[in-house]
N, C-alpha and C. Protein backbone atom coordinates (compact mmCIF):
# COMPACT_ATOMS: atom_id res chain seq x y z
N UNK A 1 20.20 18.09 0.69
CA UNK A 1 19.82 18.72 -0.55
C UNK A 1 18.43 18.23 -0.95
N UNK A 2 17.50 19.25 -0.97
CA UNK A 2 16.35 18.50 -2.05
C UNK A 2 16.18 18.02 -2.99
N UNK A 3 14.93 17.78 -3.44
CA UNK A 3 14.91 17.10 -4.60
C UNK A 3 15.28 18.54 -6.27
N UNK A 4 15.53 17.66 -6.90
CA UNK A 4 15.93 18.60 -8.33
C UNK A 4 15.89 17.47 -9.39
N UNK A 5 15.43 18.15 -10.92
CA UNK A 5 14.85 17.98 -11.51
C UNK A 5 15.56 17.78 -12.98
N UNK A 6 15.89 16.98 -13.68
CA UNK A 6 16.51 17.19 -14.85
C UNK A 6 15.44 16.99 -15.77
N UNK A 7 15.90 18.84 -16.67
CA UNK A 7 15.47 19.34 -17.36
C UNK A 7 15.00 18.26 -18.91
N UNK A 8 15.90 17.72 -19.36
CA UNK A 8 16.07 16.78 -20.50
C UNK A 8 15.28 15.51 -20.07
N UNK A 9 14.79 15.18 -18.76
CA UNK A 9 13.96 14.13 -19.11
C UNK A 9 12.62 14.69 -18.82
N UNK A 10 12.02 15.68 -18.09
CA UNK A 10 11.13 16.08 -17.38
C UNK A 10 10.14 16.36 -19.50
N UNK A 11 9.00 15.66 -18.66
CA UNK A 11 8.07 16.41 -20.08
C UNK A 11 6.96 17.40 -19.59
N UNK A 12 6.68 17.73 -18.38
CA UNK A 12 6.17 18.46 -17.80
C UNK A 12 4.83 17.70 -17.40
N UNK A 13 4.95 16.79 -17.46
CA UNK A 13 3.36 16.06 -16.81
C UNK A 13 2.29 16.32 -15.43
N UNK A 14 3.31 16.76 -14.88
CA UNK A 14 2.82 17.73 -13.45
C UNK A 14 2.34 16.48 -12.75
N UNK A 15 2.86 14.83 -12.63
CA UNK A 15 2.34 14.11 -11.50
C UNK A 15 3.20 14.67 -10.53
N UNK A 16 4.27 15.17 -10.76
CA UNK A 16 5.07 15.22 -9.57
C UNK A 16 4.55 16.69 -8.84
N UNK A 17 4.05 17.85 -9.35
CA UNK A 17 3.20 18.59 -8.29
C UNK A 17 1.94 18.40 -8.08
N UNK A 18 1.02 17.25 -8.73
CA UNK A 18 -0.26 16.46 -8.16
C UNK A 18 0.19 16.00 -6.49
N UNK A 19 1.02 15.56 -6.23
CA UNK A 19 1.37 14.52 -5.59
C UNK A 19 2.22 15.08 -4.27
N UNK A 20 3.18 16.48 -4.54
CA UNK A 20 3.74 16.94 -3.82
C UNK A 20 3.31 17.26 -2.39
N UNK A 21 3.64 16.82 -1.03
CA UNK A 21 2.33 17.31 0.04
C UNK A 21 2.50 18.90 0.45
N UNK A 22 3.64 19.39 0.24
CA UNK A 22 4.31 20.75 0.92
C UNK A 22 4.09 21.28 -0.35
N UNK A 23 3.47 21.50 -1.33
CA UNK A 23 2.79 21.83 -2.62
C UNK A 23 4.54 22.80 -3.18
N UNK A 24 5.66 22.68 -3.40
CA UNK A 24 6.42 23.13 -4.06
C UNK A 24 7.36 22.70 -4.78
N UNK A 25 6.88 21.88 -5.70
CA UNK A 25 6.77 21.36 -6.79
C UNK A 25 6.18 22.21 -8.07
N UNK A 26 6.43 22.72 -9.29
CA UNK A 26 5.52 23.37 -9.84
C UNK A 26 6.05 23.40 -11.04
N UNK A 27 5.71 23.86 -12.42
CA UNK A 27 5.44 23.52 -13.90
C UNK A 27 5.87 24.77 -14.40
N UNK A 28 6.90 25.04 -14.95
CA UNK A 28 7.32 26.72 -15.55
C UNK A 28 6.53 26.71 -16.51
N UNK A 29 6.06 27.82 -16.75
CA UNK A 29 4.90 27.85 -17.78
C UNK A 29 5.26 28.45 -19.12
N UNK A 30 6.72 28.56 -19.06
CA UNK A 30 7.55 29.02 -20.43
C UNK A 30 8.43 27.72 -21.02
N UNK A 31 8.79 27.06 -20.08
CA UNK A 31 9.17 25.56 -20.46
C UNK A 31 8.94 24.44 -20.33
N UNK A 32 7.58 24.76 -19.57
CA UNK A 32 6.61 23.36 -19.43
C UNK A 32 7.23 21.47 -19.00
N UNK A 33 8.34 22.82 -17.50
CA UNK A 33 9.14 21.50 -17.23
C UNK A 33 8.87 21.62 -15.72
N UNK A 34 9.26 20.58 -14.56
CA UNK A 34 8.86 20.75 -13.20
C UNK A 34 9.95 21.47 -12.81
N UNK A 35 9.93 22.25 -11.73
CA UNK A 35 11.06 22.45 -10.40
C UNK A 35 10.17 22.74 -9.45
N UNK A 36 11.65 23.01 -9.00
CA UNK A 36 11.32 23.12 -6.77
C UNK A 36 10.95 24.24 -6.65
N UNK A 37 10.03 24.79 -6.09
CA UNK A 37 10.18 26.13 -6.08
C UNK A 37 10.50 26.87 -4.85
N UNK A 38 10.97 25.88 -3.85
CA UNK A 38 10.81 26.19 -2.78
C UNK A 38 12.31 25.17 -2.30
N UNK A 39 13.05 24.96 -2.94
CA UNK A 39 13.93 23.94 -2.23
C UNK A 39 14.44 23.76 -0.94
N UNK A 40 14.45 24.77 0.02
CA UNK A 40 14.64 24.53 1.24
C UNK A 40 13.27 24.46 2.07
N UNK A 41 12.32 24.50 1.54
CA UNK A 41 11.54 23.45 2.29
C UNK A 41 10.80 22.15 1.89
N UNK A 42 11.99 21.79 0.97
CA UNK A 42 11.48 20.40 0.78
C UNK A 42 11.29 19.43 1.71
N UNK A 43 10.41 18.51 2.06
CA UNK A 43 10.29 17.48 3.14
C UNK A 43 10.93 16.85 2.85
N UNK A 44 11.92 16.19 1.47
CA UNK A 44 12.31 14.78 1.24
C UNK A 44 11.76 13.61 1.76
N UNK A 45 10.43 13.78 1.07
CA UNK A 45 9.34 12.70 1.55
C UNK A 45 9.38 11.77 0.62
N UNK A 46 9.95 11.98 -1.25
CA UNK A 46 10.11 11.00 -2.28
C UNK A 46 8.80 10.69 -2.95
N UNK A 47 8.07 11.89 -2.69
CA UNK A 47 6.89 11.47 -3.63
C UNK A 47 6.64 11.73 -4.86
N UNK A 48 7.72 12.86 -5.18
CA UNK A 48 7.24 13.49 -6.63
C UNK A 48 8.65 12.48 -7.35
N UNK A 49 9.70 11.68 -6.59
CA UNK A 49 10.67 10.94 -7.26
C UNK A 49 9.90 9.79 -7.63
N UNK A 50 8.80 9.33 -6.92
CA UNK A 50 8.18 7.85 -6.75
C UNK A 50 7.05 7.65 -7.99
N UNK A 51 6.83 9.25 -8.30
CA UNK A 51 5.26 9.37 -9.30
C UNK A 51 5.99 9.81 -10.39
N UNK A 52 6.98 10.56 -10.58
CA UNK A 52 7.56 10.80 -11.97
C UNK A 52 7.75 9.64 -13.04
N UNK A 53 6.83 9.33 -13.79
CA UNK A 53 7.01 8.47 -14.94
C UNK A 53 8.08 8.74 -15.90
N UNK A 54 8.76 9.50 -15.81
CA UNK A 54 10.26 9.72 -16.66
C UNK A 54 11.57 9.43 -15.80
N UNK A 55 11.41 9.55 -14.48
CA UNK A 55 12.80 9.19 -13.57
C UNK A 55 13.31 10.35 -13.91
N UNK A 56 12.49 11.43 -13.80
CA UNK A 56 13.49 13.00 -14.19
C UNK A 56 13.79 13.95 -12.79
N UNK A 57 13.35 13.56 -11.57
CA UNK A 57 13.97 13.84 -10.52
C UNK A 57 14.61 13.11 -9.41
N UNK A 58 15.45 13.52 -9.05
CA UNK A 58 16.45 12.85 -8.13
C UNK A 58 16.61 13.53 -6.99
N UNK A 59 17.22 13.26 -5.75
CA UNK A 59 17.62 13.30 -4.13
C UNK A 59 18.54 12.92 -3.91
N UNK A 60 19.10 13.64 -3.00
CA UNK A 60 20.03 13.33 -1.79
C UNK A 60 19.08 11.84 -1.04
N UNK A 61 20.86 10.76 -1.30
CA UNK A 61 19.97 9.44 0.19
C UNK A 61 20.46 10.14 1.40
N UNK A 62 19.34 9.34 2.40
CA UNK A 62 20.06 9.99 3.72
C UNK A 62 21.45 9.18 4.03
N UNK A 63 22.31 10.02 5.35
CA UNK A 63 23.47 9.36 5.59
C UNK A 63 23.70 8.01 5.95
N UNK A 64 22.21 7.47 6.77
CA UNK A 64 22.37 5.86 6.86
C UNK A 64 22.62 5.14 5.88
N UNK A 65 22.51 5.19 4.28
CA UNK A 65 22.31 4.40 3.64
C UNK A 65 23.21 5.00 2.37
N UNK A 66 23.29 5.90 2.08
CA UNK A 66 24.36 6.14 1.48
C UNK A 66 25.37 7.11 1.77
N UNK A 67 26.59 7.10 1.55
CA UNK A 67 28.07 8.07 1.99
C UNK A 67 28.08 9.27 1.03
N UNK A 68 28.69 9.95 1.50
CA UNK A 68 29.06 11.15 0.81
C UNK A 68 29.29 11.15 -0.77
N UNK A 69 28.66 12.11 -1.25
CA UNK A 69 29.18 11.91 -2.79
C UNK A 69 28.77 10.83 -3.71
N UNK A 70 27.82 10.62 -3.08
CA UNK A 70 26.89 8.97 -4.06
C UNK A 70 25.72 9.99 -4.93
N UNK A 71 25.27 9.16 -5.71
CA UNK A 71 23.56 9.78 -6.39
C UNK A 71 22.76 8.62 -6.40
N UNK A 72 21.53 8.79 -5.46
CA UNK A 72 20.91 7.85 -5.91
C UNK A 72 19.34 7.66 -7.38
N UNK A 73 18.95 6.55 -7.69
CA UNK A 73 17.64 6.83 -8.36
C UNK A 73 16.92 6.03 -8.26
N UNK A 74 15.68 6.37 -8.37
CA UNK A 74 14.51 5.46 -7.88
C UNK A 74 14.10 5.09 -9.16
N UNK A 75 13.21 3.68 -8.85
CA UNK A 75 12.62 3.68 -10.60
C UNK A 75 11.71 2.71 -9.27
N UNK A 76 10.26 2.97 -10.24
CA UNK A 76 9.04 2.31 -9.22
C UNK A 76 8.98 1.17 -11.02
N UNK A 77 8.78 0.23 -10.16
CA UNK A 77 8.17 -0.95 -11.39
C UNK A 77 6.76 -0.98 -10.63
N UNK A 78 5.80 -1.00 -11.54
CA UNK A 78 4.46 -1.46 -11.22
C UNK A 78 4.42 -2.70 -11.40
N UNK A 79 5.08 -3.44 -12.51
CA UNK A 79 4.90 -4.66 -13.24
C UNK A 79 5.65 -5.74 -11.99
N UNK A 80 6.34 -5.38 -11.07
CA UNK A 80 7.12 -6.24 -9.99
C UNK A 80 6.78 -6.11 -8.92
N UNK A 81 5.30 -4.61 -8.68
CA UNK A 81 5.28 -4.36 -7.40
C UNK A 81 6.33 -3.75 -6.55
N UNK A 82 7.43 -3.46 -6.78
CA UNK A 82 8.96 -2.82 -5.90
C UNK A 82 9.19 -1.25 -6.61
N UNK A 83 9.73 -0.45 -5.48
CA UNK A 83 10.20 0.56 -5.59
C UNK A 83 11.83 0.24 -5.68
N UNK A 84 12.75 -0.12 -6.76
CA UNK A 84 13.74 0.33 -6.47
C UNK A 84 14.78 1.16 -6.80
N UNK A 85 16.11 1.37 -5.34
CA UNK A 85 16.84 2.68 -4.65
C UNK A 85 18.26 2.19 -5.68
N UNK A 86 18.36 2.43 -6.41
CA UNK A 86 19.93 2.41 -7.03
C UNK A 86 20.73 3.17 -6.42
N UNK A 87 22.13 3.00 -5.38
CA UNK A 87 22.85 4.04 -4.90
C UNK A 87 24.12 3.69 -5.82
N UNK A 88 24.77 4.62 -6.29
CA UNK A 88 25.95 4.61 -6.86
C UNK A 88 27.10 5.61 -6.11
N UNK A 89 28.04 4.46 -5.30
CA UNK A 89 28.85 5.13 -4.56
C UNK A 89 30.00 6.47 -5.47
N UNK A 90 30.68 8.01 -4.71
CA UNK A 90 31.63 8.53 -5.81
C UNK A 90 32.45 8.01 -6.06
N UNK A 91 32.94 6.36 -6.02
CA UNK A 91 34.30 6.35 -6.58
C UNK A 91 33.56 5.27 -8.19
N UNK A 92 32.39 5.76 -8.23
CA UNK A 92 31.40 5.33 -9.57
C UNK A 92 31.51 3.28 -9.85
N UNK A 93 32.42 2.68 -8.14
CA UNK A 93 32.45 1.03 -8.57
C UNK A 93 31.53 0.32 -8.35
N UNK A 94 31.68 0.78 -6.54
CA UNK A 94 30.63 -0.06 -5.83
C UNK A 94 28.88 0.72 -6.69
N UNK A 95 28.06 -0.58 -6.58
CA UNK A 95 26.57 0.33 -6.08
C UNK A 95 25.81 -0.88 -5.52
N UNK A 96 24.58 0.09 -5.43
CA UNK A 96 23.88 -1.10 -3.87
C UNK A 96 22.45 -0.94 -4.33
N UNK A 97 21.39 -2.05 -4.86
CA UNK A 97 19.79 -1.80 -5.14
C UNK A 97 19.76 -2.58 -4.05
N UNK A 98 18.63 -1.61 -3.58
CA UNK A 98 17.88 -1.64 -2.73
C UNK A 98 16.13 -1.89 -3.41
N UNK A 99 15.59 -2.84 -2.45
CA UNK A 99 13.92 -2.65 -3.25
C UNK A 99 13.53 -2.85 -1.97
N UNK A 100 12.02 -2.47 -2.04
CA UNK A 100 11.24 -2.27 -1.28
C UNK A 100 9.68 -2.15 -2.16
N UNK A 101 9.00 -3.50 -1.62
CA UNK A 101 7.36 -3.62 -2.05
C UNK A 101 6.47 -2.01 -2.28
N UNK A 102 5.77 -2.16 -3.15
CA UNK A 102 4.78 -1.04 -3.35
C UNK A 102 3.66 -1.15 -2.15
N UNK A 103 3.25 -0.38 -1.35
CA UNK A 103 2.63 -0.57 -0.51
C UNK A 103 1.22 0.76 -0.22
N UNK A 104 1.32 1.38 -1.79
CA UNK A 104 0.40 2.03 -1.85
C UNK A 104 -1.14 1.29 -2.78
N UNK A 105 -1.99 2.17 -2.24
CA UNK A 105 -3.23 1.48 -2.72
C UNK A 105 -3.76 2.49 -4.07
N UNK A 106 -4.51 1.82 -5.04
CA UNK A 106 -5.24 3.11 -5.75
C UNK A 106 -6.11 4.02 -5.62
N UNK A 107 -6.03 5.10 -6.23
CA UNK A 107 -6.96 6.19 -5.30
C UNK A 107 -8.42 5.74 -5.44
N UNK A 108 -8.33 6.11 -3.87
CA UNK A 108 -9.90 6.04 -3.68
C UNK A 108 -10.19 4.57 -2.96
N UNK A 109 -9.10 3.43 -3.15
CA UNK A 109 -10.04 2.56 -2.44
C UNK A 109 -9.65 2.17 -1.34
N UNK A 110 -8.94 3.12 -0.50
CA UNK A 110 -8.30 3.40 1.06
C UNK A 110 -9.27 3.78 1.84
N UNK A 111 -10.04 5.28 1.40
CA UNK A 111 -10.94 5.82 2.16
C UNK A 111 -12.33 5.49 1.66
N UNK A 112 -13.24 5.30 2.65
CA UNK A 112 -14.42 5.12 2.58
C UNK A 112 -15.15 6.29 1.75
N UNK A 113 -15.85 6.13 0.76
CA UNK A 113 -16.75 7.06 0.01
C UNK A 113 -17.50 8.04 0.92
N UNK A 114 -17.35 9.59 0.59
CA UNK A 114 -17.83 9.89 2.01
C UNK A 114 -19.45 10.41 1.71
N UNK A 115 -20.02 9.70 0.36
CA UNK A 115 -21.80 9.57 -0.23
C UNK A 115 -22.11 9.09 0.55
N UNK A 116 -21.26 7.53 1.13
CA UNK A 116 -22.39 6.60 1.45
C UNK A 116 -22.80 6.59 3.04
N UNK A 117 -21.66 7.85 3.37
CA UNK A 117 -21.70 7.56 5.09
C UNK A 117 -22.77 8.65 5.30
N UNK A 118 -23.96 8.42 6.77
CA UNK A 118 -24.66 9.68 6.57
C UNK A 118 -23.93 11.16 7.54
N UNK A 119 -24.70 12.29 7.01
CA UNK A 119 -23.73 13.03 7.63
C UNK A 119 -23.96 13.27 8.75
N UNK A 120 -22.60 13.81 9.61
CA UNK A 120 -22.68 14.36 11.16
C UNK A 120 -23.81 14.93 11.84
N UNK A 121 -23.84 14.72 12.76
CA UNK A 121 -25.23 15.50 13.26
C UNK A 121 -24.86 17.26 13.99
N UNK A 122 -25.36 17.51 14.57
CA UNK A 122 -24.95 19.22 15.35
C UNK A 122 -24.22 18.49 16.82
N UNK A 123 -24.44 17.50 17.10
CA UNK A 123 -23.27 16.72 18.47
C UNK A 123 -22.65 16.58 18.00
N UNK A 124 -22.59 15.63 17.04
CA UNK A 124 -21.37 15.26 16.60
C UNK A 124 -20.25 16.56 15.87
N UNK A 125 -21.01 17.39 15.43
CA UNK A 125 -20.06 18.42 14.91
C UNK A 125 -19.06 19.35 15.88
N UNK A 126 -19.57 19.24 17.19
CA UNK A 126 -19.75 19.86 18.19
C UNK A 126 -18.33 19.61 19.03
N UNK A 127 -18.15 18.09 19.00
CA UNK A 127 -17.67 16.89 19.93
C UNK A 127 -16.15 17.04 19.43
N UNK A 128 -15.37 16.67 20.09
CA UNK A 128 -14.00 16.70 19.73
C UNK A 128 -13.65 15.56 18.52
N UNK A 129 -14.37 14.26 18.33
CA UNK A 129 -14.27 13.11 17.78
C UNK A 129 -14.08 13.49 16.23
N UNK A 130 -13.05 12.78 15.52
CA UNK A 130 -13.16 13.06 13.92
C UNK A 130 -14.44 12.50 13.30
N UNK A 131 -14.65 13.14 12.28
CA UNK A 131 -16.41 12.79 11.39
C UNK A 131 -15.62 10.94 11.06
N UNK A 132 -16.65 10.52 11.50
CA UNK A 132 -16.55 9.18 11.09
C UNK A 132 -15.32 7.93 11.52
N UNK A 133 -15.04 8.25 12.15
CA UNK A 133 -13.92 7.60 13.32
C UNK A 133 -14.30 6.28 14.09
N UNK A 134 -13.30 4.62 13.50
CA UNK A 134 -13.52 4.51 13.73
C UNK A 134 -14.04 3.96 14.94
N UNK A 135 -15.22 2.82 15.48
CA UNK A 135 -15.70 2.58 16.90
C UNK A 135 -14.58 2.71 17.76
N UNK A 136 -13.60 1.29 17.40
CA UNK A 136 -12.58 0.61 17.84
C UNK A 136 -11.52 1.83 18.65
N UNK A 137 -11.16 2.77 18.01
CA UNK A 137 -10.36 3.66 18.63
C UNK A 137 -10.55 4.78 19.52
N UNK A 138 -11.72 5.02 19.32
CA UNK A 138 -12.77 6.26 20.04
C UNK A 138 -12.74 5.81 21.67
N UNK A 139 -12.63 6.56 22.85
CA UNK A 139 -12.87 6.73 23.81
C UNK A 139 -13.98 7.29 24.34
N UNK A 140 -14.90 7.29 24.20
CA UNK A 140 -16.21 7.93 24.46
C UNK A 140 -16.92 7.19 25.13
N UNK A 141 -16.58 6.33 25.40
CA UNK A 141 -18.17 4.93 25.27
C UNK A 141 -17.19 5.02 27.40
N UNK A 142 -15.96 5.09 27.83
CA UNK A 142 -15.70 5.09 29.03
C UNK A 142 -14.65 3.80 29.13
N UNK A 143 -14.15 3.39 27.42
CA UNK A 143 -13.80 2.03 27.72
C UNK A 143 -12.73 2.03 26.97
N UNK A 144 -11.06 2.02 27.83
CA UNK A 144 -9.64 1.87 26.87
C UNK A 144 -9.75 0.34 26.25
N UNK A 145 -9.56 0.52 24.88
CA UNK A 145 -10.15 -0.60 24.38
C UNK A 145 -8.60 -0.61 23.59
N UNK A 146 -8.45 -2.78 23.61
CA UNK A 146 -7.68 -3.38 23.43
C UNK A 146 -7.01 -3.98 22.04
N UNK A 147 -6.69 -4.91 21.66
CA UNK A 147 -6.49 -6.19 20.86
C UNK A 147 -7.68 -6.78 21.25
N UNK A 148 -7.42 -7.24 22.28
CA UNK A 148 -8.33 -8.47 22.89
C UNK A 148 -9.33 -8.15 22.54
N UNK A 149 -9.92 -6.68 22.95
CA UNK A 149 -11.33 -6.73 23.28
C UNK A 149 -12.13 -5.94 21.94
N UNK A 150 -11.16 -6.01 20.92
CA UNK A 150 -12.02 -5.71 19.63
C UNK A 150 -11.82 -7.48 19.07
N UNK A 151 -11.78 -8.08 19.36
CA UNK A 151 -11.73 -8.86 18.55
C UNK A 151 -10.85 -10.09 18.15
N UNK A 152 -9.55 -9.40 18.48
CA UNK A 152 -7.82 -10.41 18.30
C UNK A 152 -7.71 -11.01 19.37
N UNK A 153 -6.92 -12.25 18.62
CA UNK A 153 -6.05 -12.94 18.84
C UNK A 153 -4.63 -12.93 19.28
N UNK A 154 -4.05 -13.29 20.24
CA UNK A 154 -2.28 -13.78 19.60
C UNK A 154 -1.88 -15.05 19.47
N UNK A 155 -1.33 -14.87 18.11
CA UNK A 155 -1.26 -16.42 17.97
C UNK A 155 0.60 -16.59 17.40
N UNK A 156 1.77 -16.64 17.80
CA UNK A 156 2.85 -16.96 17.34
C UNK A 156 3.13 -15.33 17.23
N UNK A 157 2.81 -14.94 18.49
CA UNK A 157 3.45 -13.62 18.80
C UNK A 157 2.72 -12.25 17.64
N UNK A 158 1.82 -12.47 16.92
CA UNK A 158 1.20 -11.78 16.28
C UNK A 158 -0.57 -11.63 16.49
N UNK A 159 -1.09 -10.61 16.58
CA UNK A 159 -1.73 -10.90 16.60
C UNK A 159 -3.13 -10.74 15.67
N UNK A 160 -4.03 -11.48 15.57
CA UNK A 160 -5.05 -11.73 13.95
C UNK A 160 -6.28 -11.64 14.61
């Protein structure tokens, strides 16, 4: 089941179709509340559950982690850094939090500004290579390049 939306908490803020990647997510414009508009092709990717600042939509967990007839809810704390999975089994006794670290960054300071880089040339536009890709992974130069040979270490089975 996809994601769905309760009406009574939703204030219509639209992070959750900012954020949506399969863009069907969307804002009724007579009740200025979110739904799916598309529910069978939801990805259940948990992004518009993860950005909703009201906790006004909910999901199906998958079967690994929760059984039949459970509901789960997410609540992201910024203030703890953790995303956490409240599952509440149907016989309403057991339940199980789950957390898991925030591991997103703020926008913008993931990708490189793309002012400061200069732009592609007519080869480079040309070339199969993505604009600005970087050295380390590129095959061009004739050379399958390593750990080792950018740079790392292994040190205690990891390597730095």
């Amino acid at each position: 089941m996809p994601t769905f939306v309760y009406m009574t908490r939703c204030d219509g803020c639209g992070q959750c179709v900012d954020i949506c990647p399969s863009d069907i997510m969307h804002i009724d414009k007579t009740v200025r509340r979110a739904y799916n508009l598309e529910p069978n092709m939801c990805w259940e990717c948990y992004s518009c559950v993860k950005a909703c600042p009201h906790n006004a939509i909910d999901v199906r967990g998958y079967a690994d982690f929760a059984p039949l007839g459970h509901s789960v809810r997410v609540r992201r704390d910024e203030e703890k850094g953790v995303i956490a999975w409240r599952i509440i089994f149907r016989n309403g006794k057991k339940d199980l939090d789950l957390l898991a670290p925030i591991t997103t960054k703020p926008w913008g300071t993931c990708i490189p500004q793309l002012a400061d880089v200069p732009p592609p040339s007519q080869e480079m536009r040309d070339s199969q290579l993505l604009f600005n890709e970087p050295k380390y992974i590129r095959l061009d130069d004739g050379n399958l390049h390593t750990l080792e040979s950018n740079g790392l270490t292994l040190k205690k089975g990891v390597y730095y």
